[in-house]
C-alpha atoms as a PDB file:
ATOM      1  CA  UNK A   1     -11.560  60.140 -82.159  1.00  0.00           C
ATOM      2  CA  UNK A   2     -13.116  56.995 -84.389  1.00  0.00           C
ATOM      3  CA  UNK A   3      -9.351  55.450 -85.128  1.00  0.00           C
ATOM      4  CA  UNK A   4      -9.892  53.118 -88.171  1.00  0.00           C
ATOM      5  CA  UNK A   5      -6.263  52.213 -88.461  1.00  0.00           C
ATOM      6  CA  UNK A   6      -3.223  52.602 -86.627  1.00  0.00           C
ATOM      7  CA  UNK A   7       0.353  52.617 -88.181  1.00  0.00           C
ATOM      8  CA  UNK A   8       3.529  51.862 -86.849  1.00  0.00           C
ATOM      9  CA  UNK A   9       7.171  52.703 -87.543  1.00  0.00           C
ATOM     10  CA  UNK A  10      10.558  51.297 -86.438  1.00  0.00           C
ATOM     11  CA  UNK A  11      13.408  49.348 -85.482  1.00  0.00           C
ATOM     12  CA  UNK A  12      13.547  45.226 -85.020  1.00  0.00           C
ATOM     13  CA  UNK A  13      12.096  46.080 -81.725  1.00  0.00           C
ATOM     14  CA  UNK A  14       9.246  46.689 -83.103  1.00  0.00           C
ATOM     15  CA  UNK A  15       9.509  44.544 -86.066  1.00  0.00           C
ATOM     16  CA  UNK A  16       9.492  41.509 -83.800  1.00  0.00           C
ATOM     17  CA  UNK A  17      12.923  41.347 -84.163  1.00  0.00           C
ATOM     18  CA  UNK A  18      14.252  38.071 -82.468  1.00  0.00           C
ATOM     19  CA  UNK A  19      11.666  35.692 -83.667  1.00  0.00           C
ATOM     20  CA  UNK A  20      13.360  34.498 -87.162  1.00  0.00           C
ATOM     21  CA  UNK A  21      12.014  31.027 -86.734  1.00  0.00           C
ATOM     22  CA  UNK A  22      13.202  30.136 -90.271  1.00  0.00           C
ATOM     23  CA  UNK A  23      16.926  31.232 -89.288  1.00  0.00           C
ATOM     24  CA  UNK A  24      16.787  30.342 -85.433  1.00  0.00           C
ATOM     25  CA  UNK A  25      15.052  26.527 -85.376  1.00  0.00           C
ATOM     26  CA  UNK A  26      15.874  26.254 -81.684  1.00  0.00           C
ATOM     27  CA  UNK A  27      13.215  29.298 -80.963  1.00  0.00           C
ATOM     28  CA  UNK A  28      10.566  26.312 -82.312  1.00  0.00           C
ATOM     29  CA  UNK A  29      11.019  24.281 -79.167  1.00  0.00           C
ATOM     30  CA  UNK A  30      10.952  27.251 -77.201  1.00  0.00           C
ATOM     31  CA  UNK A  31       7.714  28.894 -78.653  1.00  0.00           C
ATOM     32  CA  UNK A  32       5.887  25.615 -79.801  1.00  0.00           C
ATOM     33  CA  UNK A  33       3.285  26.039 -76.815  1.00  0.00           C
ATOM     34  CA  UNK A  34       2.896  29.970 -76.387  1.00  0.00           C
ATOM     35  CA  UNK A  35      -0.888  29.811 -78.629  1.00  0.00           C
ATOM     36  CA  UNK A  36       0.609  32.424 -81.501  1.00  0.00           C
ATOM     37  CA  UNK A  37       1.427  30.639 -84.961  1.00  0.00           C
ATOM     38  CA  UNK A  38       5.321  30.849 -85.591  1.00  0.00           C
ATOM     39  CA  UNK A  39       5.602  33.496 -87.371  1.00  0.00           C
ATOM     40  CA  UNK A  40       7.768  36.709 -86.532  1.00  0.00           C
ATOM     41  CA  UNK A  41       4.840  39.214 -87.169  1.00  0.00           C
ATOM     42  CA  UNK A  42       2.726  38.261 -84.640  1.00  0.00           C
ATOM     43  CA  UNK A  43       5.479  37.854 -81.736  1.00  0.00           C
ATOM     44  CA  UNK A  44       5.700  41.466 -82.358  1.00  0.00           C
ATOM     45  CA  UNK A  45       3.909  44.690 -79.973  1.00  0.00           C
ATOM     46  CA  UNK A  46       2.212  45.584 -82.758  1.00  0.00           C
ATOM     47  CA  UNK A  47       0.384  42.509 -83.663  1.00  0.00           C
ATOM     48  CA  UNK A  48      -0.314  42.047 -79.695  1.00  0.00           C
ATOM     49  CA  UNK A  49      -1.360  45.673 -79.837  1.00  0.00           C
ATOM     50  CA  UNK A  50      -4.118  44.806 -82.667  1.00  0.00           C
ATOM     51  CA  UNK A  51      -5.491  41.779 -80.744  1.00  0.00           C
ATOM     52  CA  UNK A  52      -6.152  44.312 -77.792  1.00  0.00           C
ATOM     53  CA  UNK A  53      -7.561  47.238 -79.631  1.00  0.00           C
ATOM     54  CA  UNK A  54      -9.492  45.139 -82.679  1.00  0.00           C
ATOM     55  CA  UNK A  55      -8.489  47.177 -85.765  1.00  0.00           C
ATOM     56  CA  UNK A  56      -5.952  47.002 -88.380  1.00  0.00           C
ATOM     57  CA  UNK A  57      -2.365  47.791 -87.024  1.00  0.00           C
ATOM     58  CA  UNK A  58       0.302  48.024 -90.485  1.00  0.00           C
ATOM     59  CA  UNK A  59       3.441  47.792 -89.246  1.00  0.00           C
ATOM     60  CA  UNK A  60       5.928  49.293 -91.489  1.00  0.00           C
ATOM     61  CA  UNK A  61       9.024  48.467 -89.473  1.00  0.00           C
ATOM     62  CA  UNK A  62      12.163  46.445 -90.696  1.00  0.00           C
ATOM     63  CA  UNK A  63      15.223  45.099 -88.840  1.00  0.00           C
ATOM     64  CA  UNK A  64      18.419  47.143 -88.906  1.00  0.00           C
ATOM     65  CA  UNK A  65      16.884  50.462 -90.549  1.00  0.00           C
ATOM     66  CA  UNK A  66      16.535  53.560 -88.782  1.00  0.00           C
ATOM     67  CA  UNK A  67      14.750  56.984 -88.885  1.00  0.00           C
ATOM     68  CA  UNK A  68      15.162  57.883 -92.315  1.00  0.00           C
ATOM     69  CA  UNK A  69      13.706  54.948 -93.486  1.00  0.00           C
ATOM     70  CA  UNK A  70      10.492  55.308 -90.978  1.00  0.00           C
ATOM     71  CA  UNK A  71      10.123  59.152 -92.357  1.00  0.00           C
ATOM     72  CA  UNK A  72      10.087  57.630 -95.819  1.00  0.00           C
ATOM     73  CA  UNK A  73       7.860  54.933 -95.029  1.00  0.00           C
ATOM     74  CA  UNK A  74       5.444  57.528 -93.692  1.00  0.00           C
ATOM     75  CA  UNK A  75       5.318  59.993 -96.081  1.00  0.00           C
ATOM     76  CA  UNK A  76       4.319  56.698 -98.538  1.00  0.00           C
ATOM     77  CA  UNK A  77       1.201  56.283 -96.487  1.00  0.00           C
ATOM     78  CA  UNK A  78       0.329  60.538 -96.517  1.00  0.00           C
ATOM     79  CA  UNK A  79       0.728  60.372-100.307  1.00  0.00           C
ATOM     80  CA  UNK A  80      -1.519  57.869-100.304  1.00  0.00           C
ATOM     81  CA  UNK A  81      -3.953  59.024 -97.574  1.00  0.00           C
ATOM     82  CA  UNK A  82      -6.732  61.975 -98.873  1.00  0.00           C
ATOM     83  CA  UNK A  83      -7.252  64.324 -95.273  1.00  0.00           C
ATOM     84  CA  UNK A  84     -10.186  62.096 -94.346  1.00  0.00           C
ATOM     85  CA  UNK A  85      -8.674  59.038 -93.725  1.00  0.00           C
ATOM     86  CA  UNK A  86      -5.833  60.867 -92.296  1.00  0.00           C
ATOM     87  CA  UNK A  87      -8.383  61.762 -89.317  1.00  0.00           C
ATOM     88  CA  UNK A  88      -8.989  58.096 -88.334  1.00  0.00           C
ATOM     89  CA  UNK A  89      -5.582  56.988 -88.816  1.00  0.00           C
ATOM     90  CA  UNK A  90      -3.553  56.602 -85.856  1.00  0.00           C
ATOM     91  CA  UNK A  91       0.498  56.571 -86.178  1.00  0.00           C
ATOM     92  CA  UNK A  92       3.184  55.031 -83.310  1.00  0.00           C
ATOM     93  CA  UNK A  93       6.361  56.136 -84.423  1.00  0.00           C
ATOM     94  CA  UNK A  94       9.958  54.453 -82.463  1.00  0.00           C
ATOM     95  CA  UNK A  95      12.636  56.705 -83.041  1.00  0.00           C
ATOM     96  CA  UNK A  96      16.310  54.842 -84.234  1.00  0.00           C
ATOM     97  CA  UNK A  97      19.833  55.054 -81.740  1.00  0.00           C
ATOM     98  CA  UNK A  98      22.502  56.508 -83.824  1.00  0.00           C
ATOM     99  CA  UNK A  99      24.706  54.314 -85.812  1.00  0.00           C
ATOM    100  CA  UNK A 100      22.608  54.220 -88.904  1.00  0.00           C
ATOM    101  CA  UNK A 101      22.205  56.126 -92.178  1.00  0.00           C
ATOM    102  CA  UNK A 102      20.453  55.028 -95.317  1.00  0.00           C
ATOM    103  CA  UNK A 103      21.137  55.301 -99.072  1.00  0.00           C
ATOM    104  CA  UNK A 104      19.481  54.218-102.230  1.00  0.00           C
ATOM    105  CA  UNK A 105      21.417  52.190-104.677  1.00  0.00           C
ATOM    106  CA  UNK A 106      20.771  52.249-108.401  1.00  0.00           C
ATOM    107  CA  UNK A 107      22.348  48.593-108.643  1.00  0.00           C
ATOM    108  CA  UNK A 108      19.714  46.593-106.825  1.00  0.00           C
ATOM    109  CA  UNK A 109      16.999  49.395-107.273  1.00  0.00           C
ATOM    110  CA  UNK A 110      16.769  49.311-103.672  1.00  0.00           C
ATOM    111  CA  UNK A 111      17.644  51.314-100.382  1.00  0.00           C
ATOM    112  CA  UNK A 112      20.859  50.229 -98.213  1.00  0.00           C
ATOM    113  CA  UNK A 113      21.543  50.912 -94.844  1.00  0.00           C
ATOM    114  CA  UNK A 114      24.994  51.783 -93.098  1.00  0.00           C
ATOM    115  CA  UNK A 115      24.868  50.188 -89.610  1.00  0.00           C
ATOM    116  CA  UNK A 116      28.100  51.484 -87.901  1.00  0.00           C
ATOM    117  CA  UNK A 117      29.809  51.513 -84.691  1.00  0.00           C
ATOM    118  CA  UNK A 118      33.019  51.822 -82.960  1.00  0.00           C
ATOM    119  CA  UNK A 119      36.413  49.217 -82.593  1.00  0.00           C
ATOM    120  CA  UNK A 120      38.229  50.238 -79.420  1.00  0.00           C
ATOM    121  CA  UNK A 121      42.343  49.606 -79.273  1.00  0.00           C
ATOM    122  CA  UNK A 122      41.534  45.873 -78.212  1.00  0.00           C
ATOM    123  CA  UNK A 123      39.650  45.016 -81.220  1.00  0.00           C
ATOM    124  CA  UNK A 124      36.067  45.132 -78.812  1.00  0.00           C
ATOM    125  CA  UNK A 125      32.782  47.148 -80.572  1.00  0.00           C
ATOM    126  CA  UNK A 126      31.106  49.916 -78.262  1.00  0.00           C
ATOM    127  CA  UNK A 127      27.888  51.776 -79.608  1.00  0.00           C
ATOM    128  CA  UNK A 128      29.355  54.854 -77.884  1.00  0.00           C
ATOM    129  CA  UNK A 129      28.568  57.703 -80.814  1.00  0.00           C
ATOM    130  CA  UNK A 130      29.951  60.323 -78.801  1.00  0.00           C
ATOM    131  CA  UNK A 131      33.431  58.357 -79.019  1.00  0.00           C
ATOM    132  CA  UNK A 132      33.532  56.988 -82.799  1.00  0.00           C
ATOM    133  CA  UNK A 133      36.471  57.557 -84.967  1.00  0.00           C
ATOM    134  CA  UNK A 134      35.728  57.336 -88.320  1.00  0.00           C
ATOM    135  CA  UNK A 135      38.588  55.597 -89.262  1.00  0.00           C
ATOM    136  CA  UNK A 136      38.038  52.454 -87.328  1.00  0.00           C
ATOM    137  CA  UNK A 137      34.299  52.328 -87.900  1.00  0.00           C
ATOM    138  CA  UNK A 138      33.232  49.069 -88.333  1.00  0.00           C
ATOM    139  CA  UNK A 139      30.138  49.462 -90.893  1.00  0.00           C
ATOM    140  CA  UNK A 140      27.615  46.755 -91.973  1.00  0.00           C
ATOM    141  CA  UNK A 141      26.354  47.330 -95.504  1.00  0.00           C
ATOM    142  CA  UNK A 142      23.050  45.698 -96.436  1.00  0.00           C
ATOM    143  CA  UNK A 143      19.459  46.222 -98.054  1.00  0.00           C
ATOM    144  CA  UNK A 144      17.673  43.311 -95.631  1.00  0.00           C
ATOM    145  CA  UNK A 145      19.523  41.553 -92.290  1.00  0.00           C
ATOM    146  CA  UNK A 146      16.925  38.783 -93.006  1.00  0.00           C
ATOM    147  CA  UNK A 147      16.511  38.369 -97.227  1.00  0.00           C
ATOM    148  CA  UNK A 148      19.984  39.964 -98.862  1.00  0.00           C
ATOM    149  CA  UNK A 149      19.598  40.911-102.804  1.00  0.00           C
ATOM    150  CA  UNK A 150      21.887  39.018-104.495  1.00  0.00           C
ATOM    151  CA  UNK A 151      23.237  41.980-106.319  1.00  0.00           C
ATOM    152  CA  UNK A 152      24.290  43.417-103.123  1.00  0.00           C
ATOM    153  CA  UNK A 153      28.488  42.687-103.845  1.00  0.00           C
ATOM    154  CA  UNK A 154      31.049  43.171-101.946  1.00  0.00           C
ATOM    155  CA  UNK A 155      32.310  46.113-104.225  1.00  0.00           C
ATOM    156  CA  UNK A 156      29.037  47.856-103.571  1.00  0.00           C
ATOM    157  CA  UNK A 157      29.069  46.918 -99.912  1.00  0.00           C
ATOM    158  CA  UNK A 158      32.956  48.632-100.210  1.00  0.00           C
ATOM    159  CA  UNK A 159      32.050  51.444-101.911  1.00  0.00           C
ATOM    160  CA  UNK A 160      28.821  52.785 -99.225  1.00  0.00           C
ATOM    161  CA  UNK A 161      31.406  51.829 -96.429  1.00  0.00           C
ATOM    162  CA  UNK A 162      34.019  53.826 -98.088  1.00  0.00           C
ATOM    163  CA  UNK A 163      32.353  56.990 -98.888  1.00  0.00           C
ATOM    164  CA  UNK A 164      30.601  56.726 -95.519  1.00  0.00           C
ATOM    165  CA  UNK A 165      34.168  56.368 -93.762  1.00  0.00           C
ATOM    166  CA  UNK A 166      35.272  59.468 -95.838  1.00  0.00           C
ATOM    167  CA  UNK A 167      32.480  61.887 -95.639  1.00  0.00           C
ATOM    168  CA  UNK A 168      31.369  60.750 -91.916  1.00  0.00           C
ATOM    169  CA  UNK A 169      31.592  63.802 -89.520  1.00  0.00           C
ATOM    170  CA  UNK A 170      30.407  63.413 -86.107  1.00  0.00           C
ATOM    171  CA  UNK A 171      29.326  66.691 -84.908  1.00  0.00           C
ATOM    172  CA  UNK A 172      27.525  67.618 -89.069  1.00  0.00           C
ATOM    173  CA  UNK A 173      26.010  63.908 -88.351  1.00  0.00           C
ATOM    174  CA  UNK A 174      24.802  64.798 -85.144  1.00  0.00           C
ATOM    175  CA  UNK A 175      23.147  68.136 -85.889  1.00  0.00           C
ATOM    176  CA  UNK A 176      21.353  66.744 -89.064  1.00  0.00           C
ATOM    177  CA  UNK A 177      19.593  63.818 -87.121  1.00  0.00           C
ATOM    178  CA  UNK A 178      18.201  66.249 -84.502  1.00  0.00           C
ATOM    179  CA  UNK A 179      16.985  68.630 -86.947  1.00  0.00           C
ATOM    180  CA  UNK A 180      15.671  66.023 -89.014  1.00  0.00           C
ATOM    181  CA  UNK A 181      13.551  64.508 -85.846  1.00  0.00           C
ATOM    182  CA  UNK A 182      12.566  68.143 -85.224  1.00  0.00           C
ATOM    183  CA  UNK A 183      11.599  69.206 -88.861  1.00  0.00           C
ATOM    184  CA  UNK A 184       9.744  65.543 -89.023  1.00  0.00           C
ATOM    185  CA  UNK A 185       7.543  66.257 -85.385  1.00  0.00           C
ATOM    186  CA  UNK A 186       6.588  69.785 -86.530  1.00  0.00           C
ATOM    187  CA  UNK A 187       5.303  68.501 -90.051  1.00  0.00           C
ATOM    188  CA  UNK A 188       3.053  66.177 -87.716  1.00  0.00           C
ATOM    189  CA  UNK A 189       1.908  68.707 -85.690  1.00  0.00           C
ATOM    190  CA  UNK A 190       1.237  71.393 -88.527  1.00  0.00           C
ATOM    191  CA  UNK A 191      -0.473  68.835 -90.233  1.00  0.00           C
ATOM    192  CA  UNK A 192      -2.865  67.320 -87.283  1.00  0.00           C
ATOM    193  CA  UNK A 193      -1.622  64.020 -87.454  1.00  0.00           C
ATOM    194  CA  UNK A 194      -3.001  61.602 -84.714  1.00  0.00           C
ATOM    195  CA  UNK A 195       0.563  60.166 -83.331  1.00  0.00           C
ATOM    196  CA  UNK A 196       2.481  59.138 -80.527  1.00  0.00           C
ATOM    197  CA  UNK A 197       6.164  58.660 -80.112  1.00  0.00           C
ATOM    198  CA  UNK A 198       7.461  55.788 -77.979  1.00  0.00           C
ATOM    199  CA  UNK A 199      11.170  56.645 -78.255  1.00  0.00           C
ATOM    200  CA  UNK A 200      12.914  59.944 -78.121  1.00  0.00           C
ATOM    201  CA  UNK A 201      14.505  61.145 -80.718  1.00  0.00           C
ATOM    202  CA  UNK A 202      18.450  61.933 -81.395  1.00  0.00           C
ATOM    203  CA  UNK A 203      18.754  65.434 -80.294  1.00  0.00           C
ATOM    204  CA  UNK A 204      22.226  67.367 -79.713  1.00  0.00           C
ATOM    205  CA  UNK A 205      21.836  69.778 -76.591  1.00  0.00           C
ATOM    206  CA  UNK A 206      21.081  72.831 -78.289  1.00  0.00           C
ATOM    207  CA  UNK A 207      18.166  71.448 -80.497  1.00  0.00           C
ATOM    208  CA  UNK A 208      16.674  69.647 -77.499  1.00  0.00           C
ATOM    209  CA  UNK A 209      16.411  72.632 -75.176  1.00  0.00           C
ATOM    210  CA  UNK A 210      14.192  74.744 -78.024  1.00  0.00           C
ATOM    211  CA  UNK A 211      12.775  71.381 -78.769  1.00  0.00           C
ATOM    212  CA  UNK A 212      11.356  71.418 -74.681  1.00  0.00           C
ATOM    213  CA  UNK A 213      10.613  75.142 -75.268  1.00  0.00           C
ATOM    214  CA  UNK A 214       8.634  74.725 -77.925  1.00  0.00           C
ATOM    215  CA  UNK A 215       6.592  71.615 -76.418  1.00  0.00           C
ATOM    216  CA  UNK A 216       6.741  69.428 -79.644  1.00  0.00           C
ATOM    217  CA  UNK A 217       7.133  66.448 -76.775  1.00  0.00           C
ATOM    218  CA  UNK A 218       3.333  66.072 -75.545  1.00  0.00           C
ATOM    219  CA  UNK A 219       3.211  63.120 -77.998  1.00  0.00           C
ATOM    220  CA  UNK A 220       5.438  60.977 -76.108  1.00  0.00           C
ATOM    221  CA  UNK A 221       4.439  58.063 -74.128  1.00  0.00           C
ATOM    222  CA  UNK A 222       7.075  56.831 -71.510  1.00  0.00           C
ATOM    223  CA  UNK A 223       7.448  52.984 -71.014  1.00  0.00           C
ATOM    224  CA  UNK A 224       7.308  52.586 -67.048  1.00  0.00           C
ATOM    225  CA  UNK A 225       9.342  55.959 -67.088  1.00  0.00           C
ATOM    226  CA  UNK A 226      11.622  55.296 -69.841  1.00  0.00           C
ATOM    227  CA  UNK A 227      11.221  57.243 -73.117  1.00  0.00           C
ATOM    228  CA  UNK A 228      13.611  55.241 -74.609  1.00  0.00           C
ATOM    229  CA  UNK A 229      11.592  51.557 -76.027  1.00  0.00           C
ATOM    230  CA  UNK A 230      15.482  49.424 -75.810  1.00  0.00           C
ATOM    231  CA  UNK A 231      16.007  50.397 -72.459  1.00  0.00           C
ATOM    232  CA  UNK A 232      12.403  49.810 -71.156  1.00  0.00           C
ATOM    233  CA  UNK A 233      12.665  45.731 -72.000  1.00  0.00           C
ATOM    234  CA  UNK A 234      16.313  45.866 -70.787  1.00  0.00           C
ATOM    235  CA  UNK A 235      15.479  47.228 -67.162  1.00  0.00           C
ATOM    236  CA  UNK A 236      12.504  45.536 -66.761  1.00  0.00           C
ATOM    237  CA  UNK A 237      14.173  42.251 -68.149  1.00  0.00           C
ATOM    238  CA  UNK A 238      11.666  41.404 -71.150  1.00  0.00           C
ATOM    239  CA  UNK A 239      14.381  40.002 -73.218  1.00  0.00           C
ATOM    240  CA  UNK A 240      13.759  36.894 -74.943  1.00  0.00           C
ATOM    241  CA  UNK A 241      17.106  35.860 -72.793  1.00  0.00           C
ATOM    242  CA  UNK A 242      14.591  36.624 -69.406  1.00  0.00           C
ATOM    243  CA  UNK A 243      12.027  35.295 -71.052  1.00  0.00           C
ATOM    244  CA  UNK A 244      13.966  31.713 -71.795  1.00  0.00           C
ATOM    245  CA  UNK A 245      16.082  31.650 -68.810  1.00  0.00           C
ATOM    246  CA  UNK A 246      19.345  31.868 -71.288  1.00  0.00           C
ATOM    247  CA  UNK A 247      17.991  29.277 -73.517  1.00  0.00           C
ATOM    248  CA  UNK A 248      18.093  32.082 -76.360  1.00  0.00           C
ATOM    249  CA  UNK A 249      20.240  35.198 -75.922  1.00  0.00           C
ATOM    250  CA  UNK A 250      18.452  37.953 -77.729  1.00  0.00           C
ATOM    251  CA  UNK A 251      18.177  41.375 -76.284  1.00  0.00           C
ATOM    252  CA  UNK A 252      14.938  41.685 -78.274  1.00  0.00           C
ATOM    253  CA  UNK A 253      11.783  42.029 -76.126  1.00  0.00           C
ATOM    254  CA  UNK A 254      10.067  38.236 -75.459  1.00  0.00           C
ATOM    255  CA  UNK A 255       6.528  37.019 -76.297  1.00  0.00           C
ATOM    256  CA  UNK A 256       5.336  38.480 -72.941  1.00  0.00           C
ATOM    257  CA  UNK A 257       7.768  41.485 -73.301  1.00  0.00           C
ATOM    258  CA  UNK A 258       5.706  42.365 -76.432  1.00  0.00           C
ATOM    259  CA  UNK A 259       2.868  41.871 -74.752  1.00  0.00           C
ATOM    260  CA  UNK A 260       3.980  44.035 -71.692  1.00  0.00           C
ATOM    261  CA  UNK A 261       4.320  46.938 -74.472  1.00  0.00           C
ATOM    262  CA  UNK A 262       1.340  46.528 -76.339  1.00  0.00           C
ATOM    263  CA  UNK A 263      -1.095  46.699 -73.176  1.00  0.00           C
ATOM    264  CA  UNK A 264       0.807  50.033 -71.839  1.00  0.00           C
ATOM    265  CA  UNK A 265       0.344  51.155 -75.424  1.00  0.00           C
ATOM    266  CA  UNK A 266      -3.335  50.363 -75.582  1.00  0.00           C
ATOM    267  CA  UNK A 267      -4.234  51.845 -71.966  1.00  0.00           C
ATOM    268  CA  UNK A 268      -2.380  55.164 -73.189  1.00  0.00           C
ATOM    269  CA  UNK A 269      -4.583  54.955 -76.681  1.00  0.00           C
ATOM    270  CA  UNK A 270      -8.095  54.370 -75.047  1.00  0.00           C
ATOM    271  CA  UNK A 271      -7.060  57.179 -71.464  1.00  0.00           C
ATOM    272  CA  UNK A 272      -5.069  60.034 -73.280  1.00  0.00           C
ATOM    273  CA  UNK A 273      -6.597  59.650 -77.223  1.00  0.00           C
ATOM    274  CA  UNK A 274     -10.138  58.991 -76.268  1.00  0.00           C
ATOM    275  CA  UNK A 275      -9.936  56.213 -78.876  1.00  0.00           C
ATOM    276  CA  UNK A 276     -13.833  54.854 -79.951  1.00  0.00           C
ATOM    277  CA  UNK A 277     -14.501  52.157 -81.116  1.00  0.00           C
ATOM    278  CA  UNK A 278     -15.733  51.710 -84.398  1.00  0.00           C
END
């Protein structure tokens, strides 16, 4: 396969989430010496991933957004892709946790995002989904963690967290994120798209075990085992809080974290894709 491009699709963990030099100053000090110019882009896998493989890697990723943002994102670059540059296009695709669910909004003529979790008795957050009640939810309403639109108010903050508070059902949520992740993998496959996944999806129990039985998972590539991205940089302590000794808490993978990633990422492009270069 002569890959020309490769695309990738995500979370702030593959953003480069963490390295918001203009809103963290003290990462500056930290990072001043590491030989990469201070932006965010390039602390992230997939600008480590391009240095290693030498062709364009887009990544389409943005802090805070989930999966229906990345399916959106895609489908941008198939409408504007004709079926032969499809064939040397390469996509990496990092599946969301739960806790997030996107709308547009006609106000700002832009997309929002619902980040939500649960408040236990004590007033504490948990990110356990299985657990949340929707009436203590504690939802985060915005269109950019990192550049808000000034037109985002509070009343329109108020009014996504409302309706999502009223029409939020656990188990309905639950089944339409797995088949969404399935329906989403099977439009790759039928349509030969060169991918791999580097997070699992969201799937409840029944989906998952037709999802097996079907083998729609030969696209995955596990991380040291894991085939979950978050988890791989928290065991194997690539945090930029490893990687600082404390200095920084961030649970967002380091310098050399995203470097870690990006070389297991290559080695599984070039072994199991037959990548050429061209």
């Amino acid at each position: 396969m002569q890959i020309k491009q490769i695309h990738t699709f995500g979370t702030s963990h593959t953003e480069g989430g963490g390295f918001e030099f203009d809103d963290k100053p003290e990462l500056i000090d930290l990072y001043k010496d590491c030989g990469e110019e201070l932006v965010k882009s390039n602390f992230s896998w997939p600008h480590q991933l391009h240095k290693l493989i030498g062709v364009p890697v887009i990544n389409h990723s943005k802090s805070g957004y989930g999966d229906e943002r990345m399916y959106r994102k895609f489908f941008e670059v198939l409408a504007n892709s004709t079926e032969e540059e499809l064939k040397s296009k390469l996509f990496i695709f990092e599946f969301s946790q739960m806790g997030r669910k996107e709308y547009y909004c006609n106000a700002i003529d832009s997309h929002v995002i619902n980040n939500y979790w649960g408040i236990d008795k004590s007033g504490n957050a948990f990110h356990d989904f299985n657990q949340y009640d929707p009436e203590t939810l504690h939802i985060s309403v915005t269109n950019d963690y990192n550049n808000h639109n000034n037109l985002l108010t509070n009343d329109i903050r108020d009014t996504y967290s409302d309706f999502f508070k009223k029409t939020y059902n656990p188990s309905i949520l639950h089944q339409k994120v797995s088949k969404d992740a399935i329906m989403f993998l099977i439009t790759l496959r039928e349509l030969n798209i060169n991918f791999i996944t580097i997070s699992r999806p969201f799937f409840t129990e029944e989906h998952f075990s037709r999802f097996i039985l079907n083998g729609i998972i030969e696209n995955e590539l596990t991380l040291g085992g894991e085939l979950n991205l978050v988890s791989f940089i928290i065991d194997n302590k690539l945090t930029i809080t490893d990687e600082t000794n404390g200095k920084h808490k961030d649970g967002h993978a380091g310098l050399e974290g995203n470097r870690v990633i990006a070389d297991i990422i290559y080695k599984h492009i070039v072994r199991k894709i037959q990548f050429k270069y061209i």
